[in-house]
Protein backbone atom coordinates (compact mmCIF):
# COMPACT_ATOMS: atom_id res chain seq x y z
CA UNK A 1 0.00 0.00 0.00
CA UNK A 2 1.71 3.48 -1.35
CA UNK A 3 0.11 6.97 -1.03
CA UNK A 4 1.20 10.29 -2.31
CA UNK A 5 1.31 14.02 -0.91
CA UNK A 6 -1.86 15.04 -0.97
CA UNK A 7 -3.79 11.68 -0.56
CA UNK A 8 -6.43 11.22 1.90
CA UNK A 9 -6.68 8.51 4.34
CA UNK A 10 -8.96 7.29 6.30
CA UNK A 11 -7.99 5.34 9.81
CA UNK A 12 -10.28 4.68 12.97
CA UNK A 13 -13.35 6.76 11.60
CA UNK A 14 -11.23 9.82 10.70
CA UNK A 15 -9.59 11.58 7.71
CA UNK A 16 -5.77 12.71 6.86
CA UNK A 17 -4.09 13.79 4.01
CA UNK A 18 -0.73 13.51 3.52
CA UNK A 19 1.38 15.99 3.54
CA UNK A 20 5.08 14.52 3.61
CA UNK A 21 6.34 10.89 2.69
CA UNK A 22 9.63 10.07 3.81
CA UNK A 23 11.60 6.51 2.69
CA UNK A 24 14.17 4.83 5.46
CA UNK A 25 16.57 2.03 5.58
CA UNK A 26 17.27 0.64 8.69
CA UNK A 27 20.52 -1.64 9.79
CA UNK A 28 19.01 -3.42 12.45
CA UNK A 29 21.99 -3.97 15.62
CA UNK A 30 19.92 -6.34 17.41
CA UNK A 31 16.66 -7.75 18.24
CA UNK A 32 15.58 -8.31 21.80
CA UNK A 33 12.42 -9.52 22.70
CA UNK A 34 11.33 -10.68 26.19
CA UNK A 35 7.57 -12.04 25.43
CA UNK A 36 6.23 -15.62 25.47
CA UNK A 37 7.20 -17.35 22.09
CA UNK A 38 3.67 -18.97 22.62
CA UNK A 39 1.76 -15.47 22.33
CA UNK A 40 0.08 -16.01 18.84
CA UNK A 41 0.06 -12.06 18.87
CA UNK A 42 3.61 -11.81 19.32
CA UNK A 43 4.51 -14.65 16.59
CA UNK A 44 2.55 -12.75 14.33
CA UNK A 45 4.36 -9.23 15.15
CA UNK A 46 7.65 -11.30 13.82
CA UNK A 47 6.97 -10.66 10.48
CA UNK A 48 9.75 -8.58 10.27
CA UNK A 49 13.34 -10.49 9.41
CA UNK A 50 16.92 -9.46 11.39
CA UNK A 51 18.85 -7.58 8.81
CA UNK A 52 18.35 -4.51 6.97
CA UNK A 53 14.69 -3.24 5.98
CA UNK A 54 13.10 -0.46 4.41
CA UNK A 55 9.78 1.34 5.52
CA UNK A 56 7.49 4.47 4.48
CA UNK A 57 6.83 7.04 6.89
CA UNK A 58 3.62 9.50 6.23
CA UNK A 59 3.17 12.59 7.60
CA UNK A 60 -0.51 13.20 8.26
CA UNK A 61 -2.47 16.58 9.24
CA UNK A 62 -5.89 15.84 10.41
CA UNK A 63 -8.92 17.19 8.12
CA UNK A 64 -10.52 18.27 11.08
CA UNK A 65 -9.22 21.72 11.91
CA UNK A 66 -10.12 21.28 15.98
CA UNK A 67 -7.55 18.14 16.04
CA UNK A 68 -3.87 19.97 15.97
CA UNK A 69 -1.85 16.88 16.31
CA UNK A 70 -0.07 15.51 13.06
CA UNK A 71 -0.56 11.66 12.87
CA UNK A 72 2.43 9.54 11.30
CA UNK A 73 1.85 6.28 9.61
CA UNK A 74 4.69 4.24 9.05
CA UNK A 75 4.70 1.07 6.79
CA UNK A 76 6.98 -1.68 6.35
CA UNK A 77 8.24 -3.01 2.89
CA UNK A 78 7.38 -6.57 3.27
CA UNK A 79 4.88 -6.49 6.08
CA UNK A 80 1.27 -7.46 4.73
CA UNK A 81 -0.84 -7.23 7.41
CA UNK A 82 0.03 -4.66 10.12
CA UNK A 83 1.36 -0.91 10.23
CA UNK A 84 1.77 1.47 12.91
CA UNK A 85 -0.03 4.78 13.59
CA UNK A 86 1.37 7.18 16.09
CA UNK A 87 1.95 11.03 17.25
CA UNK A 88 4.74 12.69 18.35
CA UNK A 89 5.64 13.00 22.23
CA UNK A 90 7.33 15.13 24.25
CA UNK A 91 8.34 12.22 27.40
CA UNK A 92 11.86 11.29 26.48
CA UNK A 93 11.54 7.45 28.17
CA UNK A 94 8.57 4.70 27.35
CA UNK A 95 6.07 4.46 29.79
CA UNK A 96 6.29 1.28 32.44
CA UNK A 97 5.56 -2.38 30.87
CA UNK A 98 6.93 -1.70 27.62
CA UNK A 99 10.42 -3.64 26.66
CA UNK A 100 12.97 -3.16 23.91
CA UNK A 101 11.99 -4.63 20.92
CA UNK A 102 14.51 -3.44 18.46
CA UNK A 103 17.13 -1.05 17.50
CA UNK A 104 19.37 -0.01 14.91
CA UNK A 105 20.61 2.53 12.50
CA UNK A 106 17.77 4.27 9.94
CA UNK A 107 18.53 6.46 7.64
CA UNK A 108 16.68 8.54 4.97
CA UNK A 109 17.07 7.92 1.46
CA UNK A 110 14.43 10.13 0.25
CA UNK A 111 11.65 12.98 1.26
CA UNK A 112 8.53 14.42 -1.14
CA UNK A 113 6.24 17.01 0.60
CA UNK A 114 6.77 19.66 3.24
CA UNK A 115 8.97 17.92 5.56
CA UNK A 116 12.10 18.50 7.81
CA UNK A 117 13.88 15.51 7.38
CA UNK A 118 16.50 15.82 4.41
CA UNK A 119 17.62 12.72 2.33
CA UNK A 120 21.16 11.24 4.00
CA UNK A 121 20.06 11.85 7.50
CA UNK A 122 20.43 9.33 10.14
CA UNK A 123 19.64 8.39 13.37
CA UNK A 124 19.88 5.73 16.19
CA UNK A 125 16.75 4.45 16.48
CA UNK A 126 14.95 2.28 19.29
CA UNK A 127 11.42 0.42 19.28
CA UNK A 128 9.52 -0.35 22.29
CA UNK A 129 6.74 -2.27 22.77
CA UNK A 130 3.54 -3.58 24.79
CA UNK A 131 0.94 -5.88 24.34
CA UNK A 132 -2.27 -6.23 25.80
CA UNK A 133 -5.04 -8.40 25.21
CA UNK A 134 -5.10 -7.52 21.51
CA UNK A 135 -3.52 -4.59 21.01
CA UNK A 136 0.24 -3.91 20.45
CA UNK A 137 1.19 -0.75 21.85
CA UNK A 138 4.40 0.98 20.99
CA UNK A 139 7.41 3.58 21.62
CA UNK A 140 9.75 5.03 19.31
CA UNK A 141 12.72 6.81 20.08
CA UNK A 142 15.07 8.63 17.45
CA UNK A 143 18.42 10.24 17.95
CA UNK A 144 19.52 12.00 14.59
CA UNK A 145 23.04 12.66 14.45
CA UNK A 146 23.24 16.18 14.27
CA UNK A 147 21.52 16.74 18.33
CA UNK A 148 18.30 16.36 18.22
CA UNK A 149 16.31 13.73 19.14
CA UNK A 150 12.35 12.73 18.64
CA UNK A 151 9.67 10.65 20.38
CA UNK A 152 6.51 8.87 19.22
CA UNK A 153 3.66 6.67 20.51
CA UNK A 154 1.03 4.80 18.99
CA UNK A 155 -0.51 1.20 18.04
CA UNK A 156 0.12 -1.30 15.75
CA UNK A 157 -3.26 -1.41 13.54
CA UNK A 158 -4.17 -3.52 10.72
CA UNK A 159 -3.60 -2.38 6.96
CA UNK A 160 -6.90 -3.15 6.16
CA UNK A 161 -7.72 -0.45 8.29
CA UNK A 162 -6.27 2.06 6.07
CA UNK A 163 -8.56 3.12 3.55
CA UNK A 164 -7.47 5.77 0.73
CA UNK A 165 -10.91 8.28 0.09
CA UNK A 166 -11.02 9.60 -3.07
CA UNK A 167 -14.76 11.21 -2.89
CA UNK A 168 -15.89 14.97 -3.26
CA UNK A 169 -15.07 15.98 0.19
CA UNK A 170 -11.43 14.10 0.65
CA UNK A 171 -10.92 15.92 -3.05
CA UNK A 172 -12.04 19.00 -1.29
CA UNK A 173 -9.57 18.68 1.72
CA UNK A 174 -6.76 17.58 -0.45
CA UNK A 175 -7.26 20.77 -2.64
CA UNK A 176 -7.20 23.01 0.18
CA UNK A 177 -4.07 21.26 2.04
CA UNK A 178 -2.40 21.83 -1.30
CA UNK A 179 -2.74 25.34 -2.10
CA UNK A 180 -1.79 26.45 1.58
CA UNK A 181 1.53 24.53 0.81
CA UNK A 182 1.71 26.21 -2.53
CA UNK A 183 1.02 29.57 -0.77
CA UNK A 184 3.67 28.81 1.67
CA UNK A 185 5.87 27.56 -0.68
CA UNK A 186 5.99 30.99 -2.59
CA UNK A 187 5.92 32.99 0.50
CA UNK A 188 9.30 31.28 1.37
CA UNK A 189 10.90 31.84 -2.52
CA UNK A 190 9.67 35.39 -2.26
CA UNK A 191 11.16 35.69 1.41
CA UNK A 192 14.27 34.32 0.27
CA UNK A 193 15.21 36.21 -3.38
CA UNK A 194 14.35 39.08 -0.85
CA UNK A 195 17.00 38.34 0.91
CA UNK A 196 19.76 37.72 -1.75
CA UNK A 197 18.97 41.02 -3.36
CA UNK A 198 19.33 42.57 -0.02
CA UNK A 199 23.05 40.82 0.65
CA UNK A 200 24.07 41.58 -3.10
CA UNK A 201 22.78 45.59 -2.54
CA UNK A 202 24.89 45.29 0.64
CA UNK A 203 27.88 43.67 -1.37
CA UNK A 204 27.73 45.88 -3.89
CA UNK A 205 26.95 49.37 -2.24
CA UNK A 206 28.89 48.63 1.19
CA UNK A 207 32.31 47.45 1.97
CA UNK A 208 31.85 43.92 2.70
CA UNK A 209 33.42 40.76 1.30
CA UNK A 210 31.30 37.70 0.81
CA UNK A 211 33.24 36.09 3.00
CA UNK A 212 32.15 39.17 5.77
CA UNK A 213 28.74 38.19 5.09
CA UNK A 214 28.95 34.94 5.68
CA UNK A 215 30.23 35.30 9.19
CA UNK A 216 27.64 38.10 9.54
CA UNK A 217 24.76 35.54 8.78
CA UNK A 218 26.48 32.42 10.89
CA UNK A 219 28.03 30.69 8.27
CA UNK A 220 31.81 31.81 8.51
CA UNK A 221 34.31 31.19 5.79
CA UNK A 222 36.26 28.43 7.46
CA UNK A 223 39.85 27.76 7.57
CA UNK A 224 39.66 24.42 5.57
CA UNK A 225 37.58 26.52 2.82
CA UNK A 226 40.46 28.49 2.51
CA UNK A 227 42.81 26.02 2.18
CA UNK A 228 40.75 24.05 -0.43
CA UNK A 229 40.54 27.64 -2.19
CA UNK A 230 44.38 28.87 -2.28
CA UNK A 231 46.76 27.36 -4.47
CA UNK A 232 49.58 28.03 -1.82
CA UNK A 233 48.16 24.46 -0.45
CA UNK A 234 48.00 21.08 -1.99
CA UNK A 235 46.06 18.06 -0.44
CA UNK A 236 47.88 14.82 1.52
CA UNK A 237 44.97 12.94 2.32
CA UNK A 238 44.02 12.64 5.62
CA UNK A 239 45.03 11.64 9.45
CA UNK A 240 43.81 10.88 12.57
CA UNK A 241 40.58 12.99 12.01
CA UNK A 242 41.95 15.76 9.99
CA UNK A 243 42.71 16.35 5.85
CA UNK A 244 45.94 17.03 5.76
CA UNK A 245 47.88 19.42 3.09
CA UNK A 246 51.44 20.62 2.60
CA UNK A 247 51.81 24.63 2.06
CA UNK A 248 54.20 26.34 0.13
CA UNK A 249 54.36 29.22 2.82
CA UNK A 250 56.77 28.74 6.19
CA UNK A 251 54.53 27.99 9.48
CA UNK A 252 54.21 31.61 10.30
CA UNK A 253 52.77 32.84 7.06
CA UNK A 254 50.73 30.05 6.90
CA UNK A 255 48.91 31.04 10.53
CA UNK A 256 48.74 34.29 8.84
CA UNK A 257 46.78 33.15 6.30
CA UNK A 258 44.58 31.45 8.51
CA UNK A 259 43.58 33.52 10.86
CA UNK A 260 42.74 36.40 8.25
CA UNK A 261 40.41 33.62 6.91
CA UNK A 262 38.65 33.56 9.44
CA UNK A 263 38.60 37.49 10.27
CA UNK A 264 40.56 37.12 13.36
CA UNK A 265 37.52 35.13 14.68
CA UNK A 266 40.00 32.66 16.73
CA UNK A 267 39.37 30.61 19.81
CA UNK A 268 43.21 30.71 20.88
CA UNK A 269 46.53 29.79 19.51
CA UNK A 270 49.07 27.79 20.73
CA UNK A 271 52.32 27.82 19.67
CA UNK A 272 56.12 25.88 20.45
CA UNK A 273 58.96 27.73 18.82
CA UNK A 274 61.40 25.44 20.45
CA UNK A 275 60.33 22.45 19.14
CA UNK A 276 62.01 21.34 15.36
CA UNK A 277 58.50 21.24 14.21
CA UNK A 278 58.30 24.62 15.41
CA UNK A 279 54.19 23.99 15.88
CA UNK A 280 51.22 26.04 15.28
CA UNK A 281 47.81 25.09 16.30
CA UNK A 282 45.19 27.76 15.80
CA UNK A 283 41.16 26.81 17.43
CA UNK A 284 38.08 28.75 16.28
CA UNK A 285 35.40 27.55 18.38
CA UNK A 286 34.50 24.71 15.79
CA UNK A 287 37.45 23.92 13.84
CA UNK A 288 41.52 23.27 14.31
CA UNK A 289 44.39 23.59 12.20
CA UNK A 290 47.91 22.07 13.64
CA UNK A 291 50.66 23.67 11.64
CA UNK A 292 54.38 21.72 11.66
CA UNK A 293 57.89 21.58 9.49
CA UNK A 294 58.71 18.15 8.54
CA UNK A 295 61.96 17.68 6.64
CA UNK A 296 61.76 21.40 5.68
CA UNK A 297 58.10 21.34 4.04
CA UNK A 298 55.14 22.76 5.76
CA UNK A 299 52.40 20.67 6.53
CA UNK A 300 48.70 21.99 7.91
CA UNK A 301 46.10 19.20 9.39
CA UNK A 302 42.87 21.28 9.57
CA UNK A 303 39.02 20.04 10.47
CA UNK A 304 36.37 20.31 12.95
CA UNK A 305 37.01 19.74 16.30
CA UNK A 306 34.81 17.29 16.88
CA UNK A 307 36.20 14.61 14.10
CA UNK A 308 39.77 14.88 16.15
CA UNK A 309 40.60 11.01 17.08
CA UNK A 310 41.34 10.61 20.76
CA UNK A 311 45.65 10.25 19.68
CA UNK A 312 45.51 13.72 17.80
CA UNK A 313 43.61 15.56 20.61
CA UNK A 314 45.98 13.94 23.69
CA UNK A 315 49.13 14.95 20.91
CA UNK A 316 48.24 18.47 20.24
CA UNK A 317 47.08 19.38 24.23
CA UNK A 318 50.81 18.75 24.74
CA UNK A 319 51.25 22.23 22.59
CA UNK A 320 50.46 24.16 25.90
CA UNK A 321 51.91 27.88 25.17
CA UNK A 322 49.95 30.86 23.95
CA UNK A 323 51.25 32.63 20.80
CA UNK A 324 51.02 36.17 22.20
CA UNK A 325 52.24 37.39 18.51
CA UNK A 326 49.38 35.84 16.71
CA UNK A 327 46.91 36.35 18.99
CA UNK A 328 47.76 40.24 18.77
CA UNK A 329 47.52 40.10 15.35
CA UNK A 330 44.37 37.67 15.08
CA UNK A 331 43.15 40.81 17.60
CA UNK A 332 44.04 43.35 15.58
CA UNK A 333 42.37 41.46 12.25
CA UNK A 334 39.27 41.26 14.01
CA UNK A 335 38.94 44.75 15.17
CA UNK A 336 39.46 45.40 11.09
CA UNK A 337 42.71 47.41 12.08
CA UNK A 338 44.85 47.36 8.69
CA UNK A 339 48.03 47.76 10.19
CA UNK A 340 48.11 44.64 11.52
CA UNK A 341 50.91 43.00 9.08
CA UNK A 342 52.59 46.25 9.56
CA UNK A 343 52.48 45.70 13.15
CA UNK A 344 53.31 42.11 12.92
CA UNK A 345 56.20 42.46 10.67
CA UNK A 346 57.59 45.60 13.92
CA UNK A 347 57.09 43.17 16.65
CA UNK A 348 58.83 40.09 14.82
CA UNK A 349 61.63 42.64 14.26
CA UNK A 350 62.05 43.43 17.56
């Protein structure tokens, strides 16, 4: 059973239409199941296999206007008989009786409608379940990678009970669900070609960089950008975490380079000049580059903080020292003061 955006559904006496379909695949980890193997109920819930398994989720706004809640009905590929209906939660934890009954890794492989979810996303997902007299009850949990993390509760309900309405009123509903997407749709092209033209009027009228505007908006121009942009750098592959480039500059001009990337915008710097590798490691508050001299060539290891392997991170803290130096001059960049080489260049001198 497939339906499309728009569709209208029928389930337990009232009417949806669907507004966003979203495919998964799930890697299941493990199954663990603590009901009686002689529950004819449960024998019949094990129509799903232990291995990987695709599903349908539909997003569905109620037709009635007085019910705000958006219903989600999720469908197995391969599962003939049942389906699950359920609403977003806010509890974090299942309520008492219900047990693990699986887990794994889902993520999305494609999205139609108005929806949040992008293709590529993924998430750690847990199912828990309860069954009563003839009713299975259950409990989803979902932690995308990326922070956030989503709840659900429902039943498991019979496909049969799913009924697709194609009549003059479902037609009606549909129509009307549609054009307020449309409408919204527009509003949000028109909102953002507003926008653009504003930034280019800015870019062209003020004295601003794209690169200023990006930090401006919260998407800075980021020191591995900069390196993928410049020729002075060419690509090693990667280590412990990190992509890793040689740079035809000496470790100083390099961290120049750098920190004007990033407007200044640094974290700290830490710096050993007595070391042969005479070592560099500049920190915004999301990324790291570690500067070195290896056999007289130049070498920058630059990412996000958070992809550093546990070896890189305990090697780097070593590099203890602030770079008073560059952290005048990443000062200096940052307050837009255009003496800053000048200054630099005085204090090196000295």
């Amino acid at each position: 059973m497939n339906f499309k955006c728009y569709d209208v559904v029928e389930i337990q006496g009232k009417r949806y239409v669907v507004t966003e379909v979203i495919s998964y695949q799930e890697f299941i980890i493990e199954k663990t199941v603590n009901y009686t193997l002689n529950d004819e109920m449960y024998n019949n819930e094990l129509g799903t296999h232990k291995g990987a398994k695709n599903w349908t989720e539909y997003g569905l706004m109620p037709v009635d206007t007085k019910d705000k809640n958006k219903k989600w009905l999720t469908i197995v590929n391969g599962e003939k008989d049942y389906c699950t209906f359920s609403e977003t939660v806010l509890r974090s934890t299942p309520p008492k009786g219900y047990k693990l009954y699986d887990k794994g890794l889902q993520r999305v492989m494609s999205v139609n409608g108005e929806s949040k979810a992008r293709s590529g996303d993924k998430a750690d997902y847990k199912e828990y379940r309860s069954i009563k007299k003839d009713k299975t009850y259950v409990f989803f949990v979902e932690d995308w990678h990326g922070g956030l993390t989503d709840q659900a509760q429902g039943e498991r309900i019979r496909l049969s009970d799913v009924h697709r309405r194609r009549d003059q009123a479902a037609q009606a509903a549909s129509k009307k669900i549609r054009n307020a997407a449309r409408r919204k749709e527009w509003t949000r092209l028109g909102l953002s070609w507003g926008i653009i033209l504003f930034f280019l009027g800015y870019l062209f009228i003020g004295d601003m960089s794209w690169h200023e505007l990006r930090d401006e908006v919260g998407f800075p121009y980021t020191m591995e950008e900069r390196i993928k942009d410049s020729y002075y750098y060419e690509p090693q592959g990667t280590k412990d975490g990190l992509m890793v480039y040689t740079s035809k500059q000496d470790p100083n001009a390099t961290a120049i380079d750098l920190i004007d990337a990033v407007y200044g915008k640094v974290y700290t710097i830490k710096q050993d000049t007595k070391s042969p590798e005479q070592w560099i490691v500049i920190y915004t508050t999301k990324d790291v580059s570690v500067i070195s001299v290896v056999n007289g060539t130049t070498y920058v290891e630059v990412g996000q903080l958070k992809n550093l392997s546990d070896s890189e991170n305990t090697r780097i803290a070593t590099i203890r020292n602030d770079s008073e130096i560059l952290l005048r001059y990443a000062y200096m960049v940052e307050l837009k003061n255009k003496q800053g080489r000048k200054t630099l260049s005085n204090i090196i001198k000295d």
